[in-house]
N, C-alpha and C. Protein backbone atom coordinates (compact mmCIF):
# COMPACT_ATOMS: atom_id res chain seq x y z
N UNK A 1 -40.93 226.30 140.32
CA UNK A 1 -40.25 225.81 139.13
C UNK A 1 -40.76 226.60 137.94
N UNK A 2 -39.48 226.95 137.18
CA UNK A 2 -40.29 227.75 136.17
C UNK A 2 -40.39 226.94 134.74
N UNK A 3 -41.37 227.21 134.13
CA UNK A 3 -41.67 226.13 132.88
C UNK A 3 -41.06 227.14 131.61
N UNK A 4 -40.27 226.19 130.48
CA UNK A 4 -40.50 226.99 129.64
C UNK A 4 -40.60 225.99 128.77
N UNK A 5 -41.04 226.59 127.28
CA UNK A 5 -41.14 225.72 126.17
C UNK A 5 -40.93 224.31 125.65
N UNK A 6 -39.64 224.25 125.98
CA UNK A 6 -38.84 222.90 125.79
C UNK A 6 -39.00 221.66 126.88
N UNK A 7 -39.42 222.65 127.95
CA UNK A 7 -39.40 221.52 128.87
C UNK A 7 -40.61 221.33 129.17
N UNK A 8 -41.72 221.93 128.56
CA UNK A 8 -43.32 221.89 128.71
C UNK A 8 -43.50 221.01 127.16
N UNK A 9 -42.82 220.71 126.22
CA UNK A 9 -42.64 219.87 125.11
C UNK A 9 -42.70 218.44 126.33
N UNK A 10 -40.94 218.66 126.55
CA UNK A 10 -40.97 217.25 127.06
C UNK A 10 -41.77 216.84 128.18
N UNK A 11 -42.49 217.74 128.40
CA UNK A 11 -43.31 216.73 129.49
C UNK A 11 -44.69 216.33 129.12
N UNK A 12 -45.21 217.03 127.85
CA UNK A 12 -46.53 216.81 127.19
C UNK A 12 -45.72 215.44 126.52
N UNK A 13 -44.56 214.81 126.24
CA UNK A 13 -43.98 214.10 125.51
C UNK A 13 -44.37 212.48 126.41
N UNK A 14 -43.73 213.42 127.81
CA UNK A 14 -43.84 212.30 128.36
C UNK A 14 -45.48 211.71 129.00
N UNK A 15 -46.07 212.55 129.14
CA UNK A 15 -47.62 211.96 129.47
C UNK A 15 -48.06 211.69 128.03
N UNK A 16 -47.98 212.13 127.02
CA UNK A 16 -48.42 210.79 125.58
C UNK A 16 -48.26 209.71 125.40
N UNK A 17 -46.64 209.75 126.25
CA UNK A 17 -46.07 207.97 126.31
C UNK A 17 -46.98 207.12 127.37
N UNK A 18 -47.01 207.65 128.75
CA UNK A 18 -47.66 207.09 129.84
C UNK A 18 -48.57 206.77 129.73
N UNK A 19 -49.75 207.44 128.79
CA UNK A 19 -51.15 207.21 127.90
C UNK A 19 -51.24 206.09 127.26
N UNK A 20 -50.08 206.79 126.29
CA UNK A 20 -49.46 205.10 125.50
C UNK A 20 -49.44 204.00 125.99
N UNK A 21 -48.88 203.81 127.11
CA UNK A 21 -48.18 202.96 127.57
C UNK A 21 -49.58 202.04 128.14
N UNK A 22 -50.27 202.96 129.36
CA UNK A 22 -51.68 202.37 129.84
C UNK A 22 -52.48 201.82 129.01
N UNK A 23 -52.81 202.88 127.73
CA UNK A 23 -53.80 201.65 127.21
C UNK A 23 -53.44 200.46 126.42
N UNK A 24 -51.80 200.62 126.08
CA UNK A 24 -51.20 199.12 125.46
C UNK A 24 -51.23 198.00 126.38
N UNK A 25 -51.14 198.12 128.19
CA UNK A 25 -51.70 197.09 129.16
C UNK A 25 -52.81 196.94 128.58
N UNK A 26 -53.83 197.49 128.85
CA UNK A 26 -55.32 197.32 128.91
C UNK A 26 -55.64 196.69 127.74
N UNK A 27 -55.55 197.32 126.10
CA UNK A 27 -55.37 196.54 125.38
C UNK A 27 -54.64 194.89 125.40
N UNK A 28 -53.76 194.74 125.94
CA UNK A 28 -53.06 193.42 126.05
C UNK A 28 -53.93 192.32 127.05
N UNK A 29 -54.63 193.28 127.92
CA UNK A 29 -55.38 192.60 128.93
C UNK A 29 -56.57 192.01 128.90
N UNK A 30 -57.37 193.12 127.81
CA UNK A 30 -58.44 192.29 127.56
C UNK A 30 -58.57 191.27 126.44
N UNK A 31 -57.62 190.80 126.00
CA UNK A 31 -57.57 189.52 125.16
C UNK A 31 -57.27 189.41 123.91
N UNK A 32 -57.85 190.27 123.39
CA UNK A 32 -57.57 190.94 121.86
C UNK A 32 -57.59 192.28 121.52
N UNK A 33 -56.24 192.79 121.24
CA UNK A 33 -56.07 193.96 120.99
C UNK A 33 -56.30 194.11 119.49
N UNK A 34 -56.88 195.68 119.44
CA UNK A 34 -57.50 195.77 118.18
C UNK A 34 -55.74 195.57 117.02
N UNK A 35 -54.89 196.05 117.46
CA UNK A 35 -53.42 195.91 116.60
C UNK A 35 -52.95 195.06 116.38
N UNK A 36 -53.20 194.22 117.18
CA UNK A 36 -52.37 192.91 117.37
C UNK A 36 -51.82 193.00 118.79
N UNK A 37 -51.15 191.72 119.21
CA UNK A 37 -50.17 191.30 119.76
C UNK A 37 -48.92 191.92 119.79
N UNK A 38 -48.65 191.82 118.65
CA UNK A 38 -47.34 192.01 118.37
C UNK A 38 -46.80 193.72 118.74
N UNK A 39 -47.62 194.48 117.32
CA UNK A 39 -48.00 195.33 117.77
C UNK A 39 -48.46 196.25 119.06
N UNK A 40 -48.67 196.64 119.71
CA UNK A 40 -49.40 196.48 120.89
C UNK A 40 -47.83 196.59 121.88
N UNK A 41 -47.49 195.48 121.54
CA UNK A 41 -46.12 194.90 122.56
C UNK A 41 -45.48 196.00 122.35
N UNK A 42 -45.43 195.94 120.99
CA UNK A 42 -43.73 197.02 120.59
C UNK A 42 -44.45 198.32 121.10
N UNK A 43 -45.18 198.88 120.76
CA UNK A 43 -45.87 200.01 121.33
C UNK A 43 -45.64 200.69 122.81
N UNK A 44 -46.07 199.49 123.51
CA UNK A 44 -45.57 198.89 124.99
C UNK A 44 -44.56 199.41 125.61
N UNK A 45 -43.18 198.37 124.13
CA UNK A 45 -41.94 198.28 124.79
C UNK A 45 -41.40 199.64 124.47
N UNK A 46 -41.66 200.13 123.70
CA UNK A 46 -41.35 201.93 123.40
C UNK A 46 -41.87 202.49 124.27
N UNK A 47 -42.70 202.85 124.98
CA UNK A 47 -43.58 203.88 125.10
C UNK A 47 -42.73 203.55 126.77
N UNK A 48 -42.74 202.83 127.37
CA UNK A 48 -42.19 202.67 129.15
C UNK A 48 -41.03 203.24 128.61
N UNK A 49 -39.63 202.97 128.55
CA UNK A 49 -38.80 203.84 128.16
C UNK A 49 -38.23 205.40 128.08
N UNK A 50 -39.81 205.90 126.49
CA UNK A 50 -39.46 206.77 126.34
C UNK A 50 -40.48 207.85 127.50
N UNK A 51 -41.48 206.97 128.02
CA UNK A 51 -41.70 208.21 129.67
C UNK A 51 -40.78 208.49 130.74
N UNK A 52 -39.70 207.52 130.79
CA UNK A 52 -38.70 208.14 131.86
C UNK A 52 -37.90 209.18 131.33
N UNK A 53 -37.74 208.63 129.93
CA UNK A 53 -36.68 210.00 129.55
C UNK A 53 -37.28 211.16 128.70
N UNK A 54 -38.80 211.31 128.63
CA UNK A 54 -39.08 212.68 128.63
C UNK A 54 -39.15 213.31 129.75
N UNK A 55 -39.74 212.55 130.69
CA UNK A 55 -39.57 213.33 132.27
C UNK A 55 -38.54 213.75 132.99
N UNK A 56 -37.36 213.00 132.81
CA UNK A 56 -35.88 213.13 132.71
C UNK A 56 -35.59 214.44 132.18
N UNK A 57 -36.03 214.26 130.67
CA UNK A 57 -35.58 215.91 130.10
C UNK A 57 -36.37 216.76 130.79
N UNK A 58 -37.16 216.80 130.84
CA UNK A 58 -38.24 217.53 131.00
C UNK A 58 -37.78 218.40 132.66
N UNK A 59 -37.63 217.50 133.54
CA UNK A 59 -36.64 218.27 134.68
C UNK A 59 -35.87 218.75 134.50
N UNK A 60 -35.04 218.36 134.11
CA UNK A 60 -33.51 218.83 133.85
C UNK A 60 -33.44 220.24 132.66
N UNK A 61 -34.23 220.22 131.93
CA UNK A 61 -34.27 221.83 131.36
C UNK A 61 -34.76 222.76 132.10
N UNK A 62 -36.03 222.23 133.05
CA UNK A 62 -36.68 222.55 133.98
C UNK A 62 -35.52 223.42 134.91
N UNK A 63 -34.76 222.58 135.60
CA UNK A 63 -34.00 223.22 136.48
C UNK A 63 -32.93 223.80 135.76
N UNK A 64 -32.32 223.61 134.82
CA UNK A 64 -31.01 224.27 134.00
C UNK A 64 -31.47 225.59 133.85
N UNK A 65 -32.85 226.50 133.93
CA UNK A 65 -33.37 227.64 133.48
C UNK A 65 -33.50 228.72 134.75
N UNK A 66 -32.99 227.52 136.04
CA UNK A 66 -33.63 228.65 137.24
C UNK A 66 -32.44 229.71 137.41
């Protein structure tokens, strides 16, 4: 597979979210998150989302280049 720019964007895009995403569990898990609740959540509810569809892009330019 060949990498280029755009699709080495979206995939650094999408492991920031997945990062995101893990420590907003962990945060939520241990009882008190330093953000809040609330916070935290929305963080959460963004971040699952937008890792499928950087990885999404992230293939799909991936293969549109071969």
């Amino acid at each position: 597979m060949v990498g280029t720019p755009k699709s080495s964007l979206f995939l650094l895009g999408s492991c920031v979210a997945a990062i995101a995403s893990v420590g907003s569990i962990f945060e939520l898990a241990s009882g008190e998150p330093e953000l809040g609740r609330v916070v935290t959540g929305i963080i959460l509810a963004a971040c699952i989302p937008l890792t499928g569809f950087f990885f999404y892009a992230a293939v799909r330019s991936a293969n549109s280049n071969q």
